[in-house]
Protein backbone atom coordinates (compact mmCIF):
# COMPACT_ATOMS: atom_id res chain seq x y z
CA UNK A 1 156.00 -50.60 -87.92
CA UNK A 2 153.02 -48.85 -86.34
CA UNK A 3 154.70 -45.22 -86.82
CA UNK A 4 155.46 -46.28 -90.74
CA UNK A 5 151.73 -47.41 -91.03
CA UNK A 6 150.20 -44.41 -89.51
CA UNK A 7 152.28 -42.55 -91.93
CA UNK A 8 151.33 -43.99 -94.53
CA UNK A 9 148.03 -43.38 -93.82
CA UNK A 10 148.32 -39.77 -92.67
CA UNK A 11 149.99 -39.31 -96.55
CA UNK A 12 147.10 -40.87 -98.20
CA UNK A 13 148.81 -43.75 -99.49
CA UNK A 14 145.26 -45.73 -98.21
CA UNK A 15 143.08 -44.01 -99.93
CA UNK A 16 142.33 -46.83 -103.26
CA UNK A 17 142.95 -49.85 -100.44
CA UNK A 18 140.42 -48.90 -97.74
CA UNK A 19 137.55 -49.99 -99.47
CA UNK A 20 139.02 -53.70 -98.93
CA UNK A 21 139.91 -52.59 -95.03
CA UNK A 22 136.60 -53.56 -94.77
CA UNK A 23 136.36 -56.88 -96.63
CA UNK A 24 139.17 -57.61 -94.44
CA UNK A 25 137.75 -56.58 -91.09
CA UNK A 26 134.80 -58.76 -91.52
CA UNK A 27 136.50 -61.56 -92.49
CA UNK A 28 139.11 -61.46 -89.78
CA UNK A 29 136.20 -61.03 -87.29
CA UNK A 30 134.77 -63.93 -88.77
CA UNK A 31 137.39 -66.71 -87.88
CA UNK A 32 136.32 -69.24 -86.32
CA UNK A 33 139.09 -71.67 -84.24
CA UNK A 34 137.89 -74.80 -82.84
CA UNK A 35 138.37 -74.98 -78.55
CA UNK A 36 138.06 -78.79 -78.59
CA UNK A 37 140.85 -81.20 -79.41
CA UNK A 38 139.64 -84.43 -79.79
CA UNK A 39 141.88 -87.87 -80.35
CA UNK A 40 141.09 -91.42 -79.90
CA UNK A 41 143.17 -94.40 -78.29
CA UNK A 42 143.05 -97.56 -79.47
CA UNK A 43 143.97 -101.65 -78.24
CA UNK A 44 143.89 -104.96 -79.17
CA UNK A 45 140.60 -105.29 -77.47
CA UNK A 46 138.39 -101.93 -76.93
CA UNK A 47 138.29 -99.15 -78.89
CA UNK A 48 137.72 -95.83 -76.69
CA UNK A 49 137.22 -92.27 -78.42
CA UNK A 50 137.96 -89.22 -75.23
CA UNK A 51 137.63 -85.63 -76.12
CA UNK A 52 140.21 -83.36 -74.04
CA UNK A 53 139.15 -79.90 -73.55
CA UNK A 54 142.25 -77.39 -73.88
CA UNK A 55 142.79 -73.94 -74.39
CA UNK A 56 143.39 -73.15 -78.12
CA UNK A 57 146.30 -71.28 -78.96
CA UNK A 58 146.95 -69.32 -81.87
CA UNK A 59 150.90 -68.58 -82.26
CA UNK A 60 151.63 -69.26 -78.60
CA UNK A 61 148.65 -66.71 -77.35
CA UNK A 62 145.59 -67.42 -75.88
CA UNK A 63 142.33 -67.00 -78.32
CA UNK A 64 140.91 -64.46 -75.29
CA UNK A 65 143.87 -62.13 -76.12
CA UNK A 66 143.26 -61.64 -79.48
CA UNK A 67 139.69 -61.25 -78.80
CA UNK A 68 140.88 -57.69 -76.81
CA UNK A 69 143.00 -56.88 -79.84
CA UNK A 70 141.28 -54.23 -82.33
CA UNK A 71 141.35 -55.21 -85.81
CA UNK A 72 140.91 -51.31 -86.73
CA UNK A 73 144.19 -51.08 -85.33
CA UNK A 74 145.46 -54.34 -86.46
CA UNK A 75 145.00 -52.86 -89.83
CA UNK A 76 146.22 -49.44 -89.83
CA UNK A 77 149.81 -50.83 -88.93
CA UNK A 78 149.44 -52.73 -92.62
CA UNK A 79 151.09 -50.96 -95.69
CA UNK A 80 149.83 -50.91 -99.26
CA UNK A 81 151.71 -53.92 -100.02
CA UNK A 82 151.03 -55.70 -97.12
CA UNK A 83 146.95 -55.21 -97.80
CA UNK A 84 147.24 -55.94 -101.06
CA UNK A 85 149.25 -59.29 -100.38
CA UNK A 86 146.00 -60.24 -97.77
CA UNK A 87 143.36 -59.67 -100.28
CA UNK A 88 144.64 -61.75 -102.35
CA UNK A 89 144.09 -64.22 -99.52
CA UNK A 90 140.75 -63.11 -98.80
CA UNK A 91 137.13 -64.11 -101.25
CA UNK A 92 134.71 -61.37 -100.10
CA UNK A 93 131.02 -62.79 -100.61
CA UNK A 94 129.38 -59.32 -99.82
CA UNK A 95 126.65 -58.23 -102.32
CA UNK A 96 126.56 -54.89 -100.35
CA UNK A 97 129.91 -54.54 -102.04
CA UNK A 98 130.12 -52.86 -105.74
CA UNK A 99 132.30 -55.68 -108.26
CA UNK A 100 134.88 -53.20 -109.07
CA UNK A 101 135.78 -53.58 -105.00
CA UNK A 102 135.22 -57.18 -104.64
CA UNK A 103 137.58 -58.20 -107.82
CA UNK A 104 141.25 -57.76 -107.68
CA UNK A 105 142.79 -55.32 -110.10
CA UNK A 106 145.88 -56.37 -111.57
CA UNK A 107 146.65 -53.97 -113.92
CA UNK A 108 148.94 -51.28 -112.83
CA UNK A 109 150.04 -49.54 -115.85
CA UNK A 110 150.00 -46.04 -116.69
CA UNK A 111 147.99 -44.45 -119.52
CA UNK A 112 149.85 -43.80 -122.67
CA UNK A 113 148.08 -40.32 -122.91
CA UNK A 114 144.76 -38.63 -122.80
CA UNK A 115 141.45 -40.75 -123.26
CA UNK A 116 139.83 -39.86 -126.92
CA UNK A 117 136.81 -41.50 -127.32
CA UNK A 118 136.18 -40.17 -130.96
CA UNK A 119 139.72 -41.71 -132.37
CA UNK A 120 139.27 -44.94 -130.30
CA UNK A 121 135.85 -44.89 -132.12
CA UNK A 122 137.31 -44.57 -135.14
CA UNK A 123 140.31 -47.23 -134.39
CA UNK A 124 137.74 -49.92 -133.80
CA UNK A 125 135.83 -49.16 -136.98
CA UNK A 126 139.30 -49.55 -139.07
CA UNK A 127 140.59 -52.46 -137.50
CA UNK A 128 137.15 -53.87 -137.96
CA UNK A 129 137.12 -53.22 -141.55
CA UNK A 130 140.74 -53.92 -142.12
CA UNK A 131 140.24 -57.72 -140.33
CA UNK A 132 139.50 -59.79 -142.78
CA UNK A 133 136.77 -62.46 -142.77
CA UNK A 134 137.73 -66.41 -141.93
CA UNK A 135 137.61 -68.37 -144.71
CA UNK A 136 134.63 -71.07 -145.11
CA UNK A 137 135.65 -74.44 -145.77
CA UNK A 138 132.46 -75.11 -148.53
CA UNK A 139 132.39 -71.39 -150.16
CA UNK A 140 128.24 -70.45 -150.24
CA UNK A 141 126.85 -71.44 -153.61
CA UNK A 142 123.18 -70.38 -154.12
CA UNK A 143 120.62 -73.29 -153.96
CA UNK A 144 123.27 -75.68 -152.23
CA UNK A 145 123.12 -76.83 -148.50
CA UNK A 146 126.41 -76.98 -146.96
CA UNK A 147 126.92 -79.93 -143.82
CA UNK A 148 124.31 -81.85 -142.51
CA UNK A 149 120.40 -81.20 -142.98
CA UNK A 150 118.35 -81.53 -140.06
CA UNK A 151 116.18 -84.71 -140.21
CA UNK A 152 113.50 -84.83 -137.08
CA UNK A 153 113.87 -87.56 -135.13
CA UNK A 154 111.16 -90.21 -135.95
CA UNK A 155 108.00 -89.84 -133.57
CA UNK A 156 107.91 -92.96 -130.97
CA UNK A 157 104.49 -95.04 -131.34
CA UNK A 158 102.95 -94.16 -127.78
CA UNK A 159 103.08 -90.55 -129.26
CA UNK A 160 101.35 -92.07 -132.09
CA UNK A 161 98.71 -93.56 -130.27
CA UNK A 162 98.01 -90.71 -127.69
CA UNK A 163 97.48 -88.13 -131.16
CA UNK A 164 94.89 -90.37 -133.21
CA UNK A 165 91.56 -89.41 -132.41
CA UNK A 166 89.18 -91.31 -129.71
CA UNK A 167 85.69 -92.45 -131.95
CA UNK A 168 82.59 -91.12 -130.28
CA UNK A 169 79.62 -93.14 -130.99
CA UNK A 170 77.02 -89.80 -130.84
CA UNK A 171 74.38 -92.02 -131.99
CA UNK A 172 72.63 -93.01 -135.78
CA UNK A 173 70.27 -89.77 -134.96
CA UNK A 174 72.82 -87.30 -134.25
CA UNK A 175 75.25 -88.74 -136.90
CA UNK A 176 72.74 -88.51 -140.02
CA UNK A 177 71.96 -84.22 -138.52
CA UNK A 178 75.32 -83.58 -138.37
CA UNK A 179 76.28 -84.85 -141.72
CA UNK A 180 73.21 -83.10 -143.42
CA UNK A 181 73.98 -79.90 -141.74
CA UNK A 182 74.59 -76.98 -143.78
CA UNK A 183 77.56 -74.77 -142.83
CA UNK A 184 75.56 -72.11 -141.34
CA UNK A 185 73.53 -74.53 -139.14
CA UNK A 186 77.02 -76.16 -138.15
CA UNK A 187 78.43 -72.33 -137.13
CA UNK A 188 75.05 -71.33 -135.08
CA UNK A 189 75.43 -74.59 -133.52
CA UNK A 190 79.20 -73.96 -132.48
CA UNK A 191 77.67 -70.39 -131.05
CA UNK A 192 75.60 -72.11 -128.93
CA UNK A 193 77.89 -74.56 -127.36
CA UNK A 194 80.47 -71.53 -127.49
CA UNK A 195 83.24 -72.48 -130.05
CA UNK A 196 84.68 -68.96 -130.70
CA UNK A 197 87.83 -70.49 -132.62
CA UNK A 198 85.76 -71.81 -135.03
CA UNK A 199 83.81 -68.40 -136.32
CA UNK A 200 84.93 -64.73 -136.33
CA UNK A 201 82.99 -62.11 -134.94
CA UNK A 202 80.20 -61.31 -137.28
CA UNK A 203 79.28 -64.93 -137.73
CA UNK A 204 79.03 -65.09 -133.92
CA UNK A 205 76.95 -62.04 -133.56
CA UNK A 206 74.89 -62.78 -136.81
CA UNK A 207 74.16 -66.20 -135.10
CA UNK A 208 73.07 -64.81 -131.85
CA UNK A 209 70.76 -62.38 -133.71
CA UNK A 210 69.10 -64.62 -135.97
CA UNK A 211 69.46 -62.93 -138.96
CA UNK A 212 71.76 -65.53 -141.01
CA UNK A 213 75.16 -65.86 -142.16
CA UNK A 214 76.67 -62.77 -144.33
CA UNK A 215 77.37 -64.01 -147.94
CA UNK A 216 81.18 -64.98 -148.67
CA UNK A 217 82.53 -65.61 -144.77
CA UNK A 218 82.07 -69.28 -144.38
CA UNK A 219 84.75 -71.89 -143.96
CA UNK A 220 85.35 -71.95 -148.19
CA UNK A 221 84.78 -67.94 -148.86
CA UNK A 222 87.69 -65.29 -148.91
CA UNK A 223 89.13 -63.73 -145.48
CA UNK A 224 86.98 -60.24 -145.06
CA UNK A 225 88.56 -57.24 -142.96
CA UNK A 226 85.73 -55.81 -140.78
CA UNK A 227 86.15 -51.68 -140.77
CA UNK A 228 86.94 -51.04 -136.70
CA UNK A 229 83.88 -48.65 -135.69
CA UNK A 230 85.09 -45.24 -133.93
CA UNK A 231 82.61 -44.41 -131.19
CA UNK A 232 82.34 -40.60 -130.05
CA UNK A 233 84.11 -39.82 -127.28
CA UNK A 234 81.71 -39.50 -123.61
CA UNK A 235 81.30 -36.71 -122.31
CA UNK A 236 82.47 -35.79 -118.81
CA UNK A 237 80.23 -35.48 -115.99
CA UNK A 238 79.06 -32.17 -116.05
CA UNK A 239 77.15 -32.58 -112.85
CA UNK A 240 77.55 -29.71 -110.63
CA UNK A 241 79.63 -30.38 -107.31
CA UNK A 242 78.14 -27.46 -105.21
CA UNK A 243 74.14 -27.56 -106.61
CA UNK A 244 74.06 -31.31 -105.56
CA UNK A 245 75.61 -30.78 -102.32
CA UNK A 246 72.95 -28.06 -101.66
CA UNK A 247 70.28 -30.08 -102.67
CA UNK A 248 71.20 -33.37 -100.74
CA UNK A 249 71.41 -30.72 -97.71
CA UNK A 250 68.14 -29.43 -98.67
CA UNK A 251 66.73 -32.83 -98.72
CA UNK A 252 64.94 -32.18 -102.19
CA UNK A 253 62.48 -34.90 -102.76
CA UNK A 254 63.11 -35.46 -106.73
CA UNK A 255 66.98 -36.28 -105.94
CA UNK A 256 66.90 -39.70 -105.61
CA UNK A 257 70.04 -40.77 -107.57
CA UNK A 258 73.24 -38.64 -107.11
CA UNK A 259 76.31 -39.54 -109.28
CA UNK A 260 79.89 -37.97 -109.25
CA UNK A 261 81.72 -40.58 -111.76
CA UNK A 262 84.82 -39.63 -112.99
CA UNK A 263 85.17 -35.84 -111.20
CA UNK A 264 88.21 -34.71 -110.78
CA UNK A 265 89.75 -32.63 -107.83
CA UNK A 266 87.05 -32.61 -105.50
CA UNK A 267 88.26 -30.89 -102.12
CA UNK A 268 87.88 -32.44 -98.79
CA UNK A 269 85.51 -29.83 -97.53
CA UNK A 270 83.35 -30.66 -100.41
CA UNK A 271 83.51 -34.53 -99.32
CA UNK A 272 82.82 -33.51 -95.98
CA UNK A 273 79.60 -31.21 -96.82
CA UNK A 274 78.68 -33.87 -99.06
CA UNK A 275 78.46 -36.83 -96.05
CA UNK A 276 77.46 -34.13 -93.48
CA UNK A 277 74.45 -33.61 -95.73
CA UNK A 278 73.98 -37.53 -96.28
CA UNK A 279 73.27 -37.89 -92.32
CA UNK A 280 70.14 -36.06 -92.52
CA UNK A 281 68.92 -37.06 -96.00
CA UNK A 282 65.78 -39.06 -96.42
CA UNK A 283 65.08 -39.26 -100.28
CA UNK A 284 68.77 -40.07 -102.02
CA UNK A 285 68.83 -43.56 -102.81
CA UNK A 286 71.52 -44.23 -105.23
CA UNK A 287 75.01 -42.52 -104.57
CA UNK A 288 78.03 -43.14 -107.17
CA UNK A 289 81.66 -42.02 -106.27
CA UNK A 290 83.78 -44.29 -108.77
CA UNK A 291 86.79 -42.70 -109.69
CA UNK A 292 86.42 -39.57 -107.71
CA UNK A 293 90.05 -39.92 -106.10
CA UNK A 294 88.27 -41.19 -102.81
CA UNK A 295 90.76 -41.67 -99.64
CA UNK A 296 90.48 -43.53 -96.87
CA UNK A 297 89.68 -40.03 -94.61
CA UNK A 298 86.63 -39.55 -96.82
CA UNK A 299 85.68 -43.11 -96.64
CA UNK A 300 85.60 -43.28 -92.81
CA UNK A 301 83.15 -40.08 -92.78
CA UNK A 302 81.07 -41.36 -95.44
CA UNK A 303 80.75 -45.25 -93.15
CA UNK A 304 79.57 -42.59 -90.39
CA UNK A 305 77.28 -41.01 -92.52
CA UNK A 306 75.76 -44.57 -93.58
CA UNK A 307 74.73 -45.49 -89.66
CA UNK A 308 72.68 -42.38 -89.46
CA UNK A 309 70.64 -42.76 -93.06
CA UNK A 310 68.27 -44.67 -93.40
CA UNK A 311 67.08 -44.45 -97.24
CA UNK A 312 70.00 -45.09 -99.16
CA UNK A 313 70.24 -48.63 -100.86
CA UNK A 314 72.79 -48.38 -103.47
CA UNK A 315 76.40 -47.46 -102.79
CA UNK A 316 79.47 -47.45 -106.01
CA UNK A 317 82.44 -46.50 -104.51
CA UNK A 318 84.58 -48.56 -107.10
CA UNK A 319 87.99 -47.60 -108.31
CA UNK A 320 88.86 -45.44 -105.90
CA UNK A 321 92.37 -45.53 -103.46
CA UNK A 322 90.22 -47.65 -99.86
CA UNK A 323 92.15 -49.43 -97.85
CA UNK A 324 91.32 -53.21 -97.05
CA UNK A 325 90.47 -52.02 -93.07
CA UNK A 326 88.29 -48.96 -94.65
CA UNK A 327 86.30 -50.94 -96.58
CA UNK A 328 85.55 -53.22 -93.84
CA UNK A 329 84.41 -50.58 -91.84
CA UNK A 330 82.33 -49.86 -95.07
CA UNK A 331 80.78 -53.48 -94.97
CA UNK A 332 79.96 -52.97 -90.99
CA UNK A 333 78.39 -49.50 -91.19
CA UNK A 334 75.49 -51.44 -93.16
CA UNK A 335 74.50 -53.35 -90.35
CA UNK A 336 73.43 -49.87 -88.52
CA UNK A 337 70.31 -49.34 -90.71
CA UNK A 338 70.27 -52.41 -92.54
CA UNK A 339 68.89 -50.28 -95.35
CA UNK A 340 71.69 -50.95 -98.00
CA UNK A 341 70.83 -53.55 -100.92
CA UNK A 342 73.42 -52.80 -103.23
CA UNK A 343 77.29 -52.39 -102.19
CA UNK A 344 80.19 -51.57 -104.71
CA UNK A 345 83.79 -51.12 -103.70
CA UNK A 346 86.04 -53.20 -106.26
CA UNK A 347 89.22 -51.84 -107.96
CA UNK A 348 91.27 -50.04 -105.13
CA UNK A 349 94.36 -49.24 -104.12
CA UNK A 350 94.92 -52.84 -102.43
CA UNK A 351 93.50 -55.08 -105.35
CA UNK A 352 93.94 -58.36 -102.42
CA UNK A 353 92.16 -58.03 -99.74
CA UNK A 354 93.67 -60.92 -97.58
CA UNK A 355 92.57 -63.74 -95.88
CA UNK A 356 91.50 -61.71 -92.98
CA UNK A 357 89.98 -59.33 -94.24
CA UNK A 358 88.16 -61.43 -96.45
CA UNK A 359 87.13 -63.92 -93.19
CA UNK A 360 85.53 -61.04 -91.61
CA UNK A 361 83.73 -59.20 -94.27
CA UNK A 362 82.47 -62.83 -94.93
CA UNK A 363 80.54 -62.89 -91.23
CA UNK A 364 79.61 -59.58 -91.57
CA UNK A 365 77.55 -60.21 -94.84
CA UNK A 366 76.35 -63.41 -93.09
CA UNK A 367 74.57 -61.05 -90.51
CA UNK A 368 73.27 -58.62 -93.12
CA UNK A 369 69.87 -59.86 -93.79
CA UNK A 370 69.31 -56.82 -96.75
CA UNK A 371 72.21 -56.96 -98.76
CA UNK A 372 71.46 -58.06 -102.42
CA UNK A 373 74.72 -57.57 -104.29
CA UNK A 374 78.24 -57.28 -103.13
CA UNK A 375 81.04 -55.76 -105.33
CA UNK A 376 83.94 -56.77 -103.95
CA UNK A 377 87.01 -59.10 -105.81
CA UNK A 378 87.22 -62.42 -103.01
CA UNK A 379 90.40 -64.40 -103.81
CA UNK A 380 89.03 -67.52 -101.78
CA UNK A 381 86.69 -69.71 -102.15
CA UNK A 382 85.26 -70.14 -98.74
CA UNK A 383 84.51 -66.24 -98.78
CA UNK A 384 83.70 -66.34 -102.14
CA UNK A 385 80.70 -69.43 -101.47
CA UNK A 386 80.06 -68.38 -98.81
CA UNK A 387 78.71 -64.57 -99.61
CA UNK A 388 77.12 -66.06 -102.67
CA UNK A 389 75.19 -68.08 -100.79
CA UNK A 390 73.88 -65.81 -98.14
CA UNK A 391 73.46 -62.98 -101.10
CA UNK A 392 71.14 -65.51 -103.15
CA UNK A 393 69.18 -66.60 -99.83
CA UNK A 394 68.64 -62.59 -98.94
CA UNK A 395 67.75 -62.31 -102.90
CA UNK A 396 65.17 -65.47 -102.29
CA UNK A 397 63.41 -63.45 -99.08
CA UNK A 398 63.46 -60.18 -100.98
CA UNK A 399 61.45 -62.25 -103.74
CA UNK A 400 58.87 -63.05 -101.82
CA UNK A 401 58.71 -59.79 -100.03
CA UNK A 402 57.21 -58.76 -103.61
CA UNK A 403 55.05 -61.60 -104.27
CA UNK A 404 53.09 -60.88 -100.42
CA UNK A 405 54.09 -59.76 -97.24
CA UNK A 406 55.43 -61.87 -94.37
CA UNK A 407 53.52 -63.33 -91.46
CA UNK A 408 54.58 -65.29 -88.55
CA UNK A 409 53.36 -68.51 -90.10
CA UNK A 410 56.37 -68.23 -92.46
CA UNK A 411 58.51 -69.08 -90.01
CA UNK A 412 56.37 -72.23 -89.10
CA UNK A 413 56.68 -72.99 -92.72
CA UNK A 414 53.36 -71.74 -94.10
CA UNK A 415 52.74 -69.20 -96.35
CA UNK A 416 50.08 -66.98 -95.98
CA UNK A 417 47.04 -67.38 -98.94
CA UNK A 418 47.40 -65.55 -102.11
CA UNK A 419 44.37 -66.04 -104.41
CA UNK A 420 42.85 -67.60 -102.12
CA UNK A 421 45.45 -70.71 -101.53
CA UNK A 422 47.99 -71.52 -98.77
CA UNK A 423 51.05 -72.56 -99.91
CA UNK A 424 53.62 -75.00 -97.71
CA UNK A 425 57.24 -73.96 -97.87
CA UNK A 426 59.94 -75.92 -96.34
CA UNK A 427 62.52 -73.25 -95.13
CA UNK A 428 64.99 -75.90 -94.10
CA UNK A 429 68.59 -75.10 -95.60
């Protein structure tokens, strides 16, 4: 048996069946024979359930013996036949599996002759044509419905009741306006409380502009097209790479906003200059990078730069491709200076954040007693309340920063005079 198995194999005879060798090796590894026997014994009076522990046995051997056994070997010493007999026994449930291995083919025969797709083509296509249609019971006649007609279903009374309108009492005042409204007071009124359904887009805007209703596009007039207006094209940013890099370097006093939007293939070393610079700079105040194909290397020099200057307040470093961990280090390089009111970083490469991340840029903001506005997409709304709050309260001191400066007495809850008057503020939250 084992010499006319290992033949068989040596000769290839195998080769289609060995895919299933391994159905069938997991499977047989897979059998599961219970150890425990367990009977009960029972009398006129008690009834008493024992469980006897023996040996199991599988064709007079010991399970332990078959454990030794190799089913690799087990299943070279199987024929074609023989395997094809056991899968039939066998369900594999492997999705690892392609279907043509885990169904059975049954069909054995031989091809008539070489495969032709153009004349089986063309066989379909005539015995299609030559088939010939089933006949109808009711032949179609035009204007005639043949077997049943569709009648809905009639609608149950608590659907009745829940569609008919609820009567709003608005009031003898407000009844007699609305009913001697004209159309176009009726349309600037749904403007104002927002009712987009009910107008189209030049009635909205001609109703938020004051300048009255175009003739002919009420309620009663004809449906009018509007033209679609083409805008010209914007320019690209023409700014110059290495001139701005020189100048930030330079630290020339009449750059005070620097803005790379929407340049393409910028180099690292030009990144690097460009932050190297930034340390040192004491007149740039607004710095845009959106869509400058910022990484996270870039980012992590520019955070370093922001500790060291002390000038800038607005940062845009929105769609870009920052990590959630780089633009948390982002958020804690403004606590260095505390010189940063303005901080942009939305649209990246991670649009969610995560609740962790989100939890600590949260008490970093909290500690930031500058920062005015945040750009940043929060997906909860503890963060989310959270930073608005503490934003609006740093927006409330910066406020009245402008209207005079602060004094100790502040803190007591006294303003100092302006004019000539002392105000009282209760700074309680």
């Amino acid at each position: 048996m084992e010499s006319r198995g290992q033949d068989h194999i040596m000769s290839g005879g195998l080769a289609g069946g060995w895919p299933l060798v391994d159905t069938l090796r997991s499977a047989l590894c897979s059998c599961v024979i219970p150890s425990a026997i367990s009977f009960s014994t029972e009398t006129s009076s008690t009834t008493k359930t024992s469980t006897m522990t023996t040996a199991a046995k599988l064709y007079g051997k010991d399970l332990s013996e078959y454990d030794e056994m190799d089913v690799d070997q087990l299943l070279s010493q199987l024929t074609q036949e023989e395997i094809s007999m056991l899968v039939k026994e066998v369900d594999p449930d492997d999705t690892l599996l392609p279907p043509s291995q885990r169904c059975s083919y049954e069909c054995q025969k031989s091809p008539t002759g070489p495969l032709d797709r153009k004349k089986l083509i063309e066989h379909i296509n005539k015995q299609a044509l030559e088939t010939p249609d089933k006949p109808e019971l009711k032949p179609f006649v035009a204007g005639t419905i043949r077997g049943k007609k569709w009648i809905p279903p009639p609608v149950s009374v608590k659907l009745k009741e829940a569609e008919e309108q609820i009567a709003i009492d608005l009031g003898d005042e407000y009844e007699q306006a609305l009913s001697d409204a004209t159309q176009e007071e009726i349309i600037d009124l749904a403007a104002i409380l927002g009712f987009h359904s009910m107008m189209n887009q030049d009635q909205y805007h001609a109703s938020l502009l004051n300048k009255g209703q175009p003739l002919g596009l009420g309620w009663d007039g004809i449906t009018k097209a509007t033209q679609q207006k083409v805008y010209p094209v914007e320019p690209p940013n023409d700014t110059d790479v290495d001139k701005t890099i020189q100048m930030v370097k330079d630290d020339d006093h009449e750059l005070l906003t620097l803005n790379w939007n929407n340049i393409r293939n910028i180099s690292d070393e030009k990144f690097n200059n460009l932050f190297m610079a930034l340390r040192e700079n004491t007149h740039l105040e607004t710095l845009s990078l959106t869509n400058v194909g910022l990484l996270d290397r870039h980012a992590l020099k520019l955070a370093e730069a922001i500790e060291k200057n002390c000038t800038l307040k607005v940062l845009n470093v929105e769609t870009n491709f920052l990590s959630p961990q780089v633009i948390l280090r982002l958020i804690k390089a403004l606590l260095v200076q505390k010189s940063l009111e303005e901080f942009r970083g939305a649209n990246q490469r991670c649009y969610v954040l995560g609740n962790k991340i989100e939890m600590e840029i949260t008490n970093l903001v909290e500690q930031n007693p500058t920062l005015l506005r945040l750009g940043l997409h929060l997906e909860y709304n503890d963060a989310r309340q959270r930073v608005a709050n503490h934003l609006q309260r740093n927006i409330d001191r910066s406020r009245l920063r402008r209207i005079g400066h602060f004094s100790r007495s502040f803190a007591a809850g006294w303003f100092p005079h302006i004019g000539g008057k002392t105000f009282a503020i209760n700074n309680k939250r």
